[in-house]
C-alpha atoms as a PDB file:
ATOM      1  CA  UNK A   1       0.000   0.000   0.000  1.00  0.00           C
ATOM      2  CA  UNK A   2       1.407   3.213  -1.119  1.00  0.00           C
ATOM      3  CA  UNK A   3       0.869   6.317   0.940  1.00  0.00           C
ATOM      4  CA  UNK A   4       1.608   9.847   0.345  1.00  0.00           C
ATOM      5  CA  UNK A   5       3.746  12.070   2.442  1.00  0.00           C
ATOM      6  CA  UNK A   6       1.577  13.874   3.846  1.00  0.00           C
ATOM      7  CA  UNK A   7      -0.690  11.225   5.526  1.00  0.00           C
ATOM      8  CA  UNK A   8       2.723   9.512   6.536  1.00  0.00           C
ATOM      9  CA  UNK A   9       3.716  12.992   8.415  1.00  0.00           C
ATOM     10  CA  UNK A  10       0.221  13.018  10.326  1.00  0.00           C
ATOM     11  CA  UNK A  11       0.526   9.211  10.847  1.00  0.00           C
ATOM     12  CA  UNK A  12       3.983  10.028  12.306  1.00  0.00           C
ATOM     13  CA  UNK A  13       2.618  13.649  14.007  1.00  0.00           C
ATOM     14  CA  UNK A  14       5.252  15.505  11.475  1.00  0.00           C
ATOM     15  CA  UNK A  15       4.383  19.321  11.435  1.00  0.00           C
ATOM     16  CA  UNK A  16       3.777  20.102   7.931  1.00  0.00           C
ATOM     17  CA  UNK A  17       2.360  23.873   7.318  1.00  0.00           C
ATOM     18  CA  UNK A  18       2.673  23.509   3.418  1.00  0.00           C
ATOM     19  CA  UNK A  19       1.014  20.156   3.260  1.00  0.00           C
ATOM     20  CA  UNK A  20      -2.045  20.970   6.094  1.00  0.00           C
ATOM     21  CA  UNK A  21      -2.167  24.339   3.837  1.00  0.00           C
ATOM     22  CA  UNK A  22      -2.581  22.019   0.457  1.00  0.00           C
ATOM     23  CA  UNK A  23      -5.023  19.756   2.457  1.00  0.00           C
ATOM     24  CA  UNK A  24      -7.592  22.610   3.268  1.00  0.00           C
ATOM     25  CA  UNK A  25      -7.279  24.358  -0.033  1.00  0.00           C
ATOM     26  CA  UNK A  26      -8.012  21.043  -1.816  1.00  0.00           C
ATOM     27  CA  UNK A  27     -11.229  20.524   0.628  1.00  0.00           C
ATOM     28  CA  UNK A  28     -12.695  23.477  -0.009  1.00  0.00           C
ATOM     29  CA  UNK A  29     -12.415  23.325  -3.872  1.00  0.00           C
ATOM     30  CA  UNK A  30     -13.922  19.863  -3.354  1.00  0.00           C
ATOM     31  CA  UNK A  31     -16.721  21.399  -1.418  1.00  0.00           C
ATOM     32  CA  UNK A  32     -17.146  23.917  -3.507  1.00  0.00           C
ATOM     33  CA  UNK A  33     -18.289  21.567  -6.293  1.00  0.00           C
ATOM     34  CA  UNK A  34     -15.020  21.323  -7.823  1.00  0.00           C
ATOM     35  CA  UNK A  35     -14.224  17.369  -6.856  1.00  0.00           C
ATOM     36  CA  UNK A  36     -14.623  15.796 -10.461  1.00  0.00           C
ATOM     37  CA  UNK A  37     -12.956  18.509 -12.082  1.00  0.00           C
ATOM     38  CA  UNK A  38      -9.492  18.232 -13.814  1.00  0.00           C
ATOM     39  CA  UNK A  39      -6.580  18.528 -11.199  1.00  0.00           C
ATOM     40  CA  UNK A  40      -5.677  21.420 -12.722  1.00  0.00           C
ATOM     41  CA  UNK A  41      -9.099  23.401 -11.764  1.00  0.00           C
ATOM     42  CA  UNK A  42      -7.033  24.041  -8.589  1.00  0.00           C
ATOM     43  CA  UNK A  43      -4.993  26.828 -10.217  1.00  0.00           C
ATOM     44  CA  UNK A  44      -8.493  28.918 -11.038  1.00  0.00           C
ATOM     45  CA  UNK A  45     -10.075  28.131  -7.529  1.00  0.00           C
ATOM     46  CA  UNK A  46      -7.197  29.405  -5.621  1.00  0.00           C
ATOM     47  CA  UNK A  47      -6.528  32.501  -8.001  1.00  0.00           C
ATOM     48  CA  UNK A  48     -10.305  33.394  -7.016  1.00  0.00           C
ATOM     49  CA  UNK A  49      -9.771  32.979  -3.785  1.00  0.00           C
END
Protein backbone atom coordinates (compact mmCIF):
# COMPACT_ATOMS: atom_id res chain seq x y z
CA UNK A 1 0.00 0.00 0.00
CA UNK A 2 1.41 3.21 -1.12
CA UNK A 3 0.87 6.32 0.94
CA UNK A 4 1.61 9.85 0.35
CA UNK A 5 3.75 12.07 2.44
CA UNK A 6 1.58 13.87 3.85
CA UNK A 7 -0.69 11.23 5.53
CA UNK A 8 2.72 9.51 6.54
CA UNK A 9 3.72 12.99 8.42
CA UNK A 10 0.22 13.02 10.33
CA UNK A 11 0.53 9.21 10.85
CA UNK A 12 3.98 10.03 12.31
CA UNK A 13 2.62 13.65 14.01
CA UNK A 14 5.25 15.50 11.48
CA UNK A 15 4.38 19.32 11.44
CA UNK A 16 3.78 20.10 7.93
CA UNK A 17 2.36 23.87 7.32
CA UNK A 18 2.67 23.51 3.42
CA UNK A 19 1.01 20.16 3.26
CA UNK A 20 -2.04 20.97 6.09
CA UNK A 21 -2.17 24.34 3.84
CA UNK A 22 -2.58 22.02 0.46
CA UNK A 23 -5.02 19.76 2.46
CA UNK A 24 -7.59 22.61 3.27
CA UNK A 25 -7.28 24.36 -0.03
CA UNK A 26 -8.01 21.04 -1.82
CA UNK A 27 -11.23 20.52 0.63
CA UNK A 28 -12.70 23.48 -0.01
CA UNK A 29 -12.42 23.32 -3.87
CA UNK A 30 -13.92 19.86 -3.35
CA UNK A 31 -16.72 21.40 -1.42
CA UNK A 32 -17.15 23.92 -3.51
CA UNK A 33 -18.29 21.57 -6.29
CA UNK A 34 -15.02 21.32 -7.82
CA UNK A 35 -14.22 17.37 -6.86
CA UNK A 36 -14.62 15.80 -10.46
CA UNK A 37 -12.96 18.51 -12.08
CA UNK A 38 -9.49 18.23 -13.81
CA UNK A 39 -6.58 18.53 -11.20
CA UNK A 40 -5.68 21.42 -12.72
CA UNK A 41 -9.10 23.40 -11.76
CA UNK A 42 -7.03 24.04 -8.59
CA UNK A 43 -4.99 26.83 -10.22
CA UNK A 44 -8.49 28.92 -11.04
CA UNK A 45 -10.07 28.13 -7.53
CA UNK A 46 -7.20 29.41 -5.62
CA UNK A 47 -6.53 32.50 -8.00
CA UNK A 48 -10.31 33.39 -7.02
CA UNK A 49 -9.77 32.98 -3.79
Amino acid sequence: MKKIAFGVAQESDSKVPMGEQAAALFKRHTEAGNGRRDFSSIFKYYNNE
